[in-house]
N, C-alpha and C. Protein backbone atom coordinates (compact mmCIF):
# COMPACT_ATOMS: atom_id res chain seq x y z
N UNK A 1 77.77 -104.57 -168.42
CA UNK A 1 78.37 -104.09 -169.64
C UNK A 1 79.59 -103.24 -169.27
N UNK A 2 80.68 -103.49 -169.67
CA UNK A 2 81.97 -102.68 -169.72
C UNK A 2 82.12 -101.50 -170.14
N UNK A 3 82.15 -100.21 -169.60
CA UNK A 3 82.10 -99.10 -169.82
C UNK A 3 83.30 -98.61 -171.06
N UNK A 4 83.33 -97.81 -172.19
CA UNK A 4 84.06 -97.58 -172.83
C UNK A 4 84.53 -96.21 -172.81
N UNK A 5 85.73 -96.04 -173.45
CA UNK A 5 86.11 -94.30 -173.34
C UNK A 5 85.64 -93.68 -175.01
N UNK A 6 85.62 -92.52 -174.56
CA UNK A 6 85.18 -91.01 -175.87
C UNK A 6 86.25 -92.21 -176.86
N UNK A 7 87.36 -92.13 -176.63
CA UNK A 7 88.58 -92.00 -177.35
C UNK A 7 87.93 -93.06 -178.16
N UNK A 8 87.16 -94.08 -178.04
CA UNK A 8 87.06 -95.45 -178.68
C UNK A 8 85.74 -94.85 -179.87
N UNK A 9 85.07 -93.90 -179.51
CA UNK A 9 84.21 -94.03 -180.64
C UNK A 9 84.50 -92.18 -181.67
N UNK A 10 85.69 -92.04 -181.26
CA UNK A 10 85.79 -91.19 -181.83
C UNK A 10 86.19 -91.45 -183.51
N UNK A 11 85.07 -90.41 -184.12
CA UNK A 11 85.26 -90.27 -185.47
C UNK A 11 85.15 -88.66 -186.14
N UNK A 12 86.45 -89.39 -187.00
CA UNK A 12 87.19 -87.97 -187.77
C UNK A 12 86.54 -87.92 -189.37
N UNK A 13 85.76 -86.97 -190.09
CA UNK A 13 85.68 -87.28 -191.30
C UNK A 13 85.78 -85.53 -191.65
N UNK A 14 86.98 -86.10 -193.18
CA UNK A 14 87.49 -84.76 -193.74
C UNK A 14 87.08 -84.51 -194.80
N UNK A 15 86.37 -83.41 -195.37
CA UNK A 15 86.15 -83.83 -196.92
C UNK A 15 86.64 -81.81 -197.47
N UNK A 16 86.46 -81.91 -198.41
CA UNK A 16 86.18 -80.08 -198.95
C UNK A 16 84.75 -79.90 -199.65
N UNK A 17 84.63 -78.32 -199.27
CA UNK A 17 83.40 -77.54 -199.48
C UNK A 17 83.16 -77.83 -200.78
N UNK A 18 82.82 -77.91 -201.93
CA UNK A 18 82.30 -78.12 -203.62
C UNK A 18 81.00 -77.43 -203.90
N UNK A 19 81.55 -76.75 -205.16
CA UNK A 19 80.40 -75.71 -205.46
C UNK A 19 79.24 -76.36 -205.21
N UNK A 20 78.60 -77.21 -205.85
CA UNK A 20 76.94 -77.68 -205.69
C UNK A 20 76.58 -77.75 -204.30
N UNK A 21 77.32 -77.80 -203.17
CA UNK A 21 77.28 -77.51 -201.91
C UNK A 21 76.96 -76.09 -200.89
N UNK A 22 77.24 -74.87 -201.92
CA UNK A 22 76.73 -73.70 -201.80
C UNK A 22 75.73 -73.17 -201.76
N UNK A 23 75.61 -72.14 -201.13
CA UNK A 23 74.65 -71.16 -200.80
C UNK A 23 75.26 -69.91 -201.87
N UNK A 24 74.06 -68.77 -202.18
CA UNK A 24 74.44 -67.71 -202.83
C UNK A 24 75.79 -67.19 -202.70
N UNK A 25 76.25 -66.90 -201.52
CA UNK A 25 76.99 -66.24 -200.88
C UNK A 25 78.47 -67.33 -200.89
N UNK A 26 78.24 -68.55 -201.57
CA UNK A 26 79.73 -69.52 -201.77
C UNK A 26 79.69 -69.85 -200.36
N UNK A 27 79.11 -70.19 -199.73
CA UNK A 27 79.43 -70.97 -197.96
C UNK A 27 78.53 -72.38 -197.99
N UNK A 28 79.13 -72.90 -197.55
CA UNK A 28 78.35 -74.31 -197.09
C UNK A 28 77.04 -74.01 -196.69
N UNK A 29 76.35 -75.00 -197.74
CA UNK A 29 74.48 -75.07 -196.88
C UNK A 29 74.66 -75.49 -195.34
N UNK A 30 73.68 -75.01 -194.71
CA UNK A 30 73.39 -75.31 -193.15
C UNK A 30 73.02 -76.87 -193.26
N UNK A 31 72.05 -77.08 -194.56
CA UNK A 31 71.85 -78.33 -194.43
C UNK A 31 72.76 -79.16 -194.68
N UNK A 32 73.80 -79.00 -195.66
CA UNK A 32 74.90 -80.25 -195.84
C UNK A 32 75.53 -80.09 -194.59
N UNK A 33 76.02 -79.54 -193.64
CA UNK A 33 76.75 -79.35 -192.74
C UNK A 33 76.19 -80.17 -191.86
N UNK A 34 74.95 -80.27 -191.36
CA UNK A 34 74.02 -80.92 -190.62
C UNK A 34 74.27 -82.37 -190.96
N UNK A 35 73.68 -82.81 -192.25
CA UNK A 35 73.72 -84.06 -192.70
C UNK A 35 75.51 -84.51 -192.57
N UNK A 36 76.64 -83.69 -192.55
CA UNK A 36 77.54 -84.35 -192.18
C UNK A 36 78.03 -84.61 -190.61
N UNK A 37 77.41 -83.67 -190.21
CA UNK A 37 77.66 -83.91 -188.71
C UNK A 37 76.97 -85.11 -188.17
N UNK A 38 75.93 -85.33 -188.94
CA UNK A 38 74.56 -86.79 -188.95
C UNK A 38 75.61 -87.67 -188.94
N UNK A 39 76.08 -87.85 -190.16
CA UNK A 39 76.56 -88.94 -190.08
C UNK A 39 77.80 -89.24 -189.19
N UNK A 40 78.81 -88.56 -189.29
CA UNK A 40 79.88 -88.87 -188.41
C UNK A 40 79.28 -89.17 -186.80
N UNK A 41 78.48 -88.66 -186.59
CA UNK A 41 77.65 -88.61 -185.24
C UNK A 41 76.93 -90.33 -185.10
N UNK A 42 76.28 -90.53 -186.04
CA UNK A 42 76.35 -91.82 -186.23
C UNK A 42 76.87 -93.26 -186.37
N UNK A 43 78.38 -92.51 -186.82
CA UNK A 43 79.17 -93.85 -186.75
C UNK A 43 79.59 -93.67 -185.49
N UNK A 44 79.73 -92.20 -184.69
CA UNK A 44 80.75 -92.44 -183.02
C UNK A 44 79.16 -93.46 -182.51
N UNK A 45 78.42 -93.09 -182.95
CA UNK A 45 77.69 -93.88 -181.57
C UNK A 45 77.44 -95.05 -182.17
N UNK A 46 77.17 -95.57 -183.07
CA UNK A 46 77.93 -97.16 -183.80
C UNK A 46 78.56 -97.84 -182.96
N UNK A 47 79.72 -97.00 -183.01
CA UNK A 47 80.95 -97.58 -182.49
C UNK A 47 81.24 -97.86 -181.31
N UNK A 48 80.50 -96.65 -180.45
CA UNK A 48 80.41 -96.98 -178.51
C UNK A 48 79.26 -98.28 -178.51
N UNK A 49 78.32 -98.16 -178.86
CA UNK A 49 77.63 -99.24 -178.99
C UNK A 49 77.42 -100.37 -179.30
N UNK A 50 78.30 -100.55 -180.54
CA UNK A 50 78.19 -101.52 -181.68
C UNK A 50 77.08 -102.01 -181.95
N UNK A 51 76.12 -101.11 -182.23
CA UNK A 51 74.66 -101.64 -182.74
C UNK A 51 74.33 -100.71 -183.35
N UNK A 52 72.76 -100.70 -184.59
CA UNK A 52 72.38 -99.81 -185.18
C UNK A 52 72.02 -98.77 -184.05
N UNK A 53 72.13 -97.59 -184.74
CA UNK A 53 71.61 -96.16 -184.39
C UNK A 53 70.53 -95.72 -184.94
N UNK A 54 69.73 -94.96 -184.41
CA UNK A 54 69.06 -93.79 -185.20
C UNK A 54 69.44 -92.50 -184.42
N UNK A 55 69.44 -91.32 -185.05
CA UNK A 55 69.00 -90.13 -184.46
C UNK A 55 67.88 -90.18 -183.81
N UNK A 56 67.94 -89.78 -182.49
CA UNK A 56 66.42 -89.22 -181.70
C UNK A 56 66.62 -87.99 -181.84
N UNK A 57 67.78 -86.82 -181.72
CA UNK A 57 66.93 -85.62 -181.39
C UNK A 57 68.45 -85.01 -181.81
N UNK A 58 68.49 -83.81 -182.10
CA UNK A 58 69.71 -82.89 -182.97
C UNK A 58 69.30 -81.36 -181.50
N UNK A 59 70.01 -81.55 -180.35
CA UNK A 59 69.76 -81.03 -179.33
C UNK A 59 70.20 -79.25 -179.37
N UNK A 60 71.07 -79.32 -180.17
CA UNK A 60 72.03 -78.12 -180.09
C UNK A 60 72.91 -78.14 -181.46
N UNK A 61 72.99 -76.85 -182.38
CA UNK A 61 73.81 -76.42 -183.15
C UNK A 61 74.23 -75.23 -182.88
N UNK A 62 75.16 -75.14 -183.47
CA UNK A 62 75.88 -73.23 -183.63
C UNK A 62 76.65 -73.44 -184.57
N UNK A 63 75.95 -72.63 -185.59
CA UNK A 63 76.65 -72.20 -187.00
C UNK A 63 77.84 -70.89 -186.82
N UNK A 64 78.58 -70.88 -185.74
CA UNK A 64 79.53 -69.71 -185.62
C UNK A 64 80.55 -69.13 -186.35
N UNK A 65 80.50 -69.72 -187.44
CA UNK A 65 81.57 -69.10 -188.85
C UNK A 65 80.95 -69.95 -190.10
N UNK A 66 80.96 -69.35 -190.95
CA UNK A 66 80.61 -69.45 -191.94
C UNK A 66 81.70 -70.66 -193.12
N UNK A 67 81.91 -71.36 -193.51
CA UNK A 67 82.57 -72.18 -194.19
C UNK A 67 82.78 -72.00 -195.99
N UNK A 68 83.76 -71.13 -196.51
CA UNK A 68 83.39 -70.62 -197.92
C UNK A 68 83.50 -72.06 -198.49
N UNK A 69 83.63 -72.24 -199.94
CA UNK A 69 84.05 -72.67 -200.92
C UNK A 69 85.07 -73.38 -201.22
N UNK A 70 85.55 -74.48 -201.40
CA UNK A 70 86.76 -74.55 -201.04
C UNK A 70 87.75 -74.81 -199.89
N UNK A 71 86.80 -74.80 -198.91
CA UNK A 71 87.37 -74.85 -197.81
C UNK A 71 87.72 -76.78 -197.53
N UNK A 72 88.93 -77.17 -196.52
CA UNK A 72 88.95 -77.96 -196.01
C UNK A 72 88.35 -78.19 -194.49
N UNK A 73 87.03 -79.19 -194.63
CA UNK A 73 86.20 -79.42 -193.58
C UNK A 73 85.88 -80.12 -192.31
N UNK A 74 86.91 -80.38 -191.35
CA UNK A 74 87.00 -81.76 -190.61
C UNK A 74 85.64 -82.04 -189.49
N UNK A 75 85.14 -82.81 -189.56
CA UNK A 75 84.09 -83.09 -188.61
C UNK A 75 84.49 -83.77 -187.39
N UNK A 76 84.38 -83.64 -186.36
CA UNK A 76 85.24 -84.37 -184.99
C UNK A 76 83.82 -84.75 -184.12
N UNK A 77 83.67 -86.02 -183.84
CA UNK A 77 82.59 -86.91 -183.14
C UNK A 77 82.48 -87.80 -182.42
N UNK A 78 82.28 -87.94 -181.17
CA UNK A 78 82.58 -88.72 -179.89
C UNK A 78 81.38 -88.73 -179.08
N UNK A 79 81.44 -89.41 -178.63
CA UNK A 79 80.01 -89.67 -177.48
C UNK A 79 80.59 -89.51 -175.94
N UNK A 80 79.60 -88.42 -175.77
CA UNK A 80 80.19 -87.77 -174.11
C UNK A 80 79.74 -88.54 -173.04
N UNK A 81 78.28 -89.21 -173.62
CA UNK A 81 77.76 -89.90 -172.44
C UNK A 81 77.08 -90.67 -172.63
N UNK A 82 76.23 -92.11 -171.64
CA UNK A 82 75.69 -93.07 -172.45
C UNK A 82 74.35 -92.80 -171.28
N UNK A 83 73.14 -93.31 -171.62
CA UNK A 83 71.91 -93.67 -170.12
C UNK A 83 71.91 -94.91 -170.70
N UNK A 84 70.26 -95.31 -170.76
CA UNK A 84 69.68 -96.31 -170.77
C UNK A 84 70.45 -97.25 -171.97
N UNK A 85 69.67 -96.34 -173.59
CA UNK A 85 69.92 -97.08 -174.87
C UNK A 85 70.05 -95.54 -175.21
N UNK A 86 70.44 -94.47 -174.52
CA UNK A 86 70.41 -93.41 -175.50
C UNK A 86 72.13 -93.25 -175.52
N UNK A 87 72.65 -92.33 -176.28
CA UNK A 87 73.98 -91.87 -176.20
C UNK A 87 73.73 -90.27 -176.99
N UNK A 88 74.65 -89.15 -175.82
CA UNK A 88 74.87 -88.08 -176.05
C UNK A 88 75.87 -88.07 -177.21
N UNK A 89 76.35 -87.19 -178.49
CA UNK A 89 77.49 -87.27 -179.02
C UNK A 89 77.32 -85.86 -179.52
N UNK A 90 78.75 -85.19 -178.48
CA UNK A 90 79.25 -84.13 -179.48
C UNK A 90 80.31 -83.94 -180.56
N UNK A 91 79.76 -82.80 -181.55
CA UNK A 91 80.35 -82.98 -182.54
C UNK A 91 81.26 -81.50 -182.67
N UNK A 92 82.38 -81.27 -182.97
CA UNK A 92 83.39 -79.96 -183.15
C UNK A 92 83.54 -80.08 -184.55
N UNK A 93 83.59 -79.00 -185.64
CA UNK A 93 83.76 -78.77 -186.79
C UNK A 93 84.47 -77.82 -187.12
N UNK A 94 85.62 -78.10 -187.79
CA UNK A 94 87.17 -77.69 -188.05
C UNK A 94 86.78 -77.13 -189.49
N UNK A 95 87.58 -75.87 -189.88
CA UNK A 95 87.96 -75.26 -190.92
C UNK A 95 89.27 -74.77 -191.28
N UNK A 96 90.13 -75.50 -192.10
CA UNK A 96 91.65 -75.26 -192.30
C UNK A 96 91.63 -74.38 -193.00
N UNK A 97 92.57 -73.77 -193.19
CA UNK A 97 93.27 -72.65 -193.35
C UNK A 97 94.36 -72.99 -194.98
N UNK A 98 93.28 -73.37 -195.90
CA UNK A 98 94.57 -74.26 -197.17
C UNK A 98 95.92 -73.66 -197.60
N UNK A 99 96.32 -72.13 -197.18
CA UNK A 99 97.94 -71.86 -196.97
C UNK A 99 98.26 -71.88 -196.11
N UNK A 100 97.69 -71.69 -194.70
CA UNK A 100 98.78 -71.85 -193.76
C UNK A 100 98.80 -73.49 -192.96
N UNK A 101 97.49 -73.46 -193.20
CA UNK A 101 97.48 -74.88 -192.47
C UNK A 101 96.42 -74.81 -190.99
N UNK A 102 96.25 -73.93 -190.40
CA UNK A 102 95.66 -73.66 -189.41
C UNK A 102 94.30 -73.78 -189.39
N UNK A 103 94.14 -74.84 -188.07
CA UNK A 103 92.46 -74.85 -188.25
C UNK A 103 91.93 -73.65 -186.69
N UNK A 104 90.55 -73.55 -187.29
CA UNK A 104 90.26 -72.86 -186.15
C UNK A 104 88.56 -73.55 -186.16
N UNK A 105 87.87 -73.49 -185.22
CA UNK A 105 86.69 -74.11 -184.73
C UNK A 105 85.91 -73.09 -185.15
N UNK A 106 84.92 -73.82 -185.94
CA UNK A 106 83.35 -73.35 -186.68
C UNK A 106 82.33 -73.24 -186.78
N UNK A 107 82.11 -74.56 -186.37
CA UNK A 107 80.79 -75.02 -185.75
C UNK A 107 80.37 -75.79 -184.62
N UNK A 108 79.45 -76.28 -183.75
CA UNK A 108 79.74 -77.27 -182.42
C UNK A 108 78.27 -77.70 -182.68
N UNK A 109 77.69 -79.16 -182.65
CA UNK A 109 76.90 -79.86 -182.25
C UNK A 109 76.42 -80.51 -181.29
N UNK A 110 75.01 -80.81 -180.53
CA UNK A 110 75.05 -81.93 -179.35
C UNK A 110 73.74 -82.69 -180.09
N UNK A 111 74.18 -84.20 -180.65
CA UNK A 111 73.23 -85.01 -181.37
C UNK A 111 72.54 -86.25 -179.80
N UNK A 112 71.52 -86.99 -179.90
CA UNK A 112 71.52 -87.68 -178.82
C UNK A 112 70.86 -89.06 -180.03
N UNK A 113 71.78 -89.85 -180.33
CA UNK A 113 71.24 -91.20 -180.48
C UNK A 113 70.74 -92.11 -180.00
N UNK A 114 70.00 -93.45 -179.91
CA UNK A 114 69.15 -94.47 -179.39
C UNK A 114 69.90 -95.61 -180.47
N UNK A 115 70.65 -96.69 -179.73
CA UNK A 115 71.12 -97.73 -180.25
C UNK A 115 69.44 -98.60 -179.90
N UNK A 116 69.43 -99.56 -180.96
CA UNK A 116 68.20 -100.25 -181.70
C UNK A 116 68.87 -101.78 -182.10
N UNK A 117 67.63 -102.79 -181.75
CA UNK A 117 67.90 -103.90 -182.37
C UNK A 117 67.68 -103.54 -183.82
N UNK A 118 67.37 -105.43 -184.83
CA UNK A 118 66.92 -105.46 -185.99
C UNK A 118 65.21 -104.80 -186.01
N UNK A 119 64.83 -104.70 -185.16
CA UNK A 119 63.41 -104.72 -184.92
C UNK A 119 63.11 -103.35 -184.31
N UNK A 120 63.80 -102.54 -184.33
CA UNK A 120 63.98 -101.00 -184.32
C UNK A 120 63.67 -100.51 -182.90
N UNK A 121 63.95 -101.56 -182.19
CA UNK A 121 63.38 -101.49 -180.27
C UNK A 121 64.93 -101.22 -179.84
N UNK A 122 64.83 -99.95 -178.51
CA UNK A 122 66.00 -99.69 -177.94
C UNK A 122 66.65 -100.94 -177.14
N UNK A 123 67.96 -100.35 -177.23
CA UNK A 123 68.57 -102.00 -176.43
C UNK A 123 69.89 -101.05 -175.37
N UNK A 124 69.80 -102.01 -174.87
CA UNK A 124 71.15 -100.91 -173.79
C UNK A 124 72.27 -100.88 -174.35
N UNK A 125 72.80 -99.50 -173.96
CA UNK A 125 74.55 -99.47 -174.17
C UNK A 125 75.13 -99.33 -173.11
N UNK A 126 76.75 -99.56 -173.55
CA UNK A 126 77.66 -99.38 -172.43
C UNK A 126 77.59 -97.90 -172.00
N UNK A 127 78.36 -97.82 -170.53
CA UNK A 127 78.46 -96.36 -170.34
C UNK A 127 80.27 -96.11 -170.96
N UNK A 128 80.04 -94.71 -170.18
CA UNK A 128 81.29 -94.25 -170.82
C UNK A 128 82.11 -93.81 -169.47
N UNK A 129 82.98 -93.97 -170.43
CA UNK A 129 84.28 -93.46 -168.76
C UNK A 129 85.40 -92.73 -169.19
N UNK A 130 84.83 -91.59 -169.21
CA UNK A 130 86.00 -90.08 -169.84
C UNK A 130 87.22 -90.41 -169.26
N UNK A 131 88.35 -89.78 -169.61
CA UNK A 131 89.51 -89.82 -169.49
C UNK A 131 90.08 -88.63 -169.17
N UNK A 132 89.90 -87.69 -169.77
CA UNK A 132 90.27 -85.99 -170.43
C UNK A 132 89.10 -85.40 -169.84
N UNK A 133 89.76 -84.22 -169.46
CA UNK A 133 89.47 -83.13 -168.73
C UNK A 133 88.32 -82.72 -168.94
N UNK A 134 88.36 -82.40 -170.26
CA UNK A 134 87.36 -82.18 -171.46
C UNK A 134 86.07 -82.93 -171.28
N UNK A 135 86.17 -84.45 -171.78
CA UNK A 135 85.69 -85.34 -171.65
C UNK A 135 84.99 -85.51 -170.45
N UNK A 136 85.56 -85.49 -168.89
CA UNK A 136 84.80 -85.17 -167.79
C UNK A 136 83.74 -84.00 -167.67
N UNK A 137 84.51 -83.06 -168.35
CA UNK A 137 83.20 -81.62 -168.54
C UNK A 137 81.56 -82.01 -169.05
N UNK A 138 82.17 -82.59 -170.51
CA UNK A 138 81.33 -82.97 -171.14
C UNK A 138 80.33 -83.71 -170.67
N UNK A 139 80.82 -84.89 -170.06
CA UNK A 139 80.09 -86.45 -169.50
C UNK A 139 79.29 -85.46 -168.13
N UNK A 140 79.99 -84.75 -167.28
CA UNK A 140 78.47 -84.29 -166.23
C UNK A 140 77.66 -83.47 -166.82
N UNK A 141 78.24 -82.27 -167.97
CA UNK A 141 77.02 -81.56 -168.12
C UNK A 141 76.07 -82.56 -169.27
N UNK A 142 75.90 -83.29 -169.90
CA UNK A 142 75.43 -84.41 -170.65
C UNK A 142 74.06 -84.06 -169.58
N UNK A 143 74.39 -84.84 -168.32
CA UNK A 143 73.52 -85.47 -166.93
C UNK A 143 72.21 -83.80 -167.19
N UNK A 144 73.00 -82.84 -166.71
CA UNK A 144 72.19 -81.64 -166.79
C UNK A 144 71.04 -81.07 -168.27
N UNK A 145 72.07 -81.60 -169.38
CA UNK A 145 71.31 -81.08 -170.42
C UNK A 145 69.92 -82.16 -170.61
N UNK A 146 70.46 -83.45 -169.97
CA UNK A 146 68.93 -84.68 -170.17
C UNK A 146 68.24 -84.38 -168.99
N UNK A 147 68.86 -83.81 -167.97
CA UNK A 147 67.77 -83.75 -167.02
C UNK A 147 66.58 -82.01 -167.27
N UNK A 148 67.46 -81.30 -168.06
CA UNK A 148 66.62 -80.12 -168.79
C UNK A 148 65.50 -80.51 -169.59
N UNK A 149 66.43 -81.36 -170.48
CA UNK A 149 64.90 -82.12 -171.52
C UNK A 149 64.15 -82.75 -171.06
N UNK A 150 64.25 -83.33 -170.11
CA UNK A 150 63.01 -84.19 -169.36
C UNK A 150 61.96 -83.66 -168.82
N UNK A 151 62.58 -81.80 -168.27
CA UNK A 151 61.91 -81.07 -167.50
C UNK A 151 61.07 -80.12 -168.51
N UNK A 152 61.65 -79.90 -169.53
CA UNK A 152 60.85 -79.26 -170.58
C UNK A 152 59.66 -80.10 -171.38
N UNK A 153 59.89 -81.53 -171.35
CA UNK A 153 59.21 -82.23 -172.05
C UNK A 153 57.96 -82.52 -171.40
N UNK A 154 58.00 -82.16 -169.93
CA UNK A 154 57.33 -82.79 -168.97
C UNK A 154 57.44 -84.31 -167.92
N UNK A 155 58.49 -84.84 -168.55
CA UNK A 155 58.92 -86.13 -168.40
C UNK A 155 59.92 -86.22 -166.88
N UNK A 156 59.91 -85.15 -166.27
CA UNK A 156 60.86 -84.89 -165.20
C UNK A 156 59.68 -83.72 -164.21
N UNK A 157 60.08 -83.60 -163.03
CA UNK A 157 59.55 -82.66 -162.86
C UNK A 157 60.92 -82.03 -161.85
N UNK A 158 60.92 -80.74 -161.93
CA UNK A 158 61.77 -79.86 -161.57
C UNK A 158 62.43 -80.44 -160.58
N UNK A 159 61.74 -80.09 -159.42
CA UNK A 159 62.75 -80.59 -158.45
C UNK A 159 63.20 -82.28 -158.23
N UNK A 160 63.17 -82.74 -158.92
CA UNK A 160 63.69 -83.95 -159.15
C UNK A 160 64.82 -83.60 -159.93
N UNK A 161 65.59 -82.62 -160.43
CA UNK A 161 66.31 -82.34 -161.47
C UNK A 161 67.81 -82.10 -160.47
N UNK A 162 68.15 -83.01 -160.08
CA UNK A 162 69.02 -82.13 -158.90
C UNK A 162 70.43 -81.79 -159.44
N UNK A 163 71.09 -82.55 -160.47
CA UNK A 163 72.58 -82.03 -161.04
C UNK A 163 71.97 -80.51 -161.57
N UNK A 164 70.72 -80.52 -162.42
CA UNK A 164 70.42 -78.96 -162.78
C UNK A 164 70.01 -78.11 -161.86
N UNK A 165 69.35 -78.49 -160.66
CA UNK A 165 68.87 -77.62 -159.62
C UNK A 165 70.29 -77.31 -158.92
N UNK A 166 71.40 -78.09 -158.90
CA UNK A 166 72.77 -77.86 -158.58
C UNK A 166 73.31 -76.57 -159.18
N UNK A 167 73.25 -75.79 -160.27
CA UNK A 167 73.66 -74.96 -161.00
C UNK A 167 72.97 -73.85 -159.77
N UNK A 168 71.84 -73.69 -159.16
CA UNK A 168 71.23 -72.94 -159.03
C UNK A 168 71.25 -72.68 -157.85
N UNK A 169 71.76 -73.40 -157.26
CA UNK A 169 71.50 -73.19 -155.17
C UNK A 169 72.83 -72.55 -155.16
């Protein structure tokens, strides 16, 4: 299988905050925020894959600013890394600035999808082959954060963990 780059499954989706979308306080629910990061997260790994997705596991959030009312919301979604049939995809969440124009970073996600036949059985994907600096960051620590979950799950055992036992020697 031909390895693909971030750049190919990257997806942008923009929308604004709308009252029924609020919390007391006029900020975006945690949950709509989630469910949009779902989805955009879903089509990047769609797209590296070209096969159905499901979510397996919502690894990492940080709600680090709050999103009022009104606000313009950009969701940014790419897949850092691929294994078997799973794919890592992080997600960056933009909040503009509607007079000046300026966005500044709000929120950050790490979703891990499982591309699936019709028959809801994993099937392999391509890997990935970063380009950007960034993108290289991303794609090794990916290796570390699955070899954490494996070790927490029981599914690994420690010293078999060696990119994470790498952090540590």
């Amino acid at each position: 299988m031909e390895a693909r780059h971030p750049s190919e499954s990257l997806t942008v989706l923009t929308d604004l905050v709308l009252p029924g979308e609020t919390n007391g306080l006029n900020n975006l629910f945690g949950g709509e925020l989630l469910a949009r990061m779902d989805r955009a997260a879903g089509i990047a790994a769609g797209r590296h894959s070209r096969r159905l997705v499901v979510t397996a596991s919502v690894n990492h959030v940080a709600f680090n600013k709050s999103i009022p009312l009104g606000s313009v919301v950009t969701v940014e979604a790419k897949v850092s890394r691929a294994f078997k049939s799973s794919m890592e995809v992080i997600i960056d969440v933009w909040v503009e600035d509607r007079q000046s124009g300026d966005k500044s970073k709000a929120n950050e996600a790490i979703y891990t999808f499982v591309a699936v036949n019709e028959s809801g059985m994993p099937v392999p994907v391509p890997p990935v082959q970063p380009e950007t600096e960034l993108e290289k960051q991303r794609f090794d620590a990916a290796l570390r954060r699955k070899q954490l979950s494996l070790v927490l799950a029981g599914k690994m055992k420690p010293h078999d963990a060696t990119e994470l036992k790498a952090l540590f020697v």
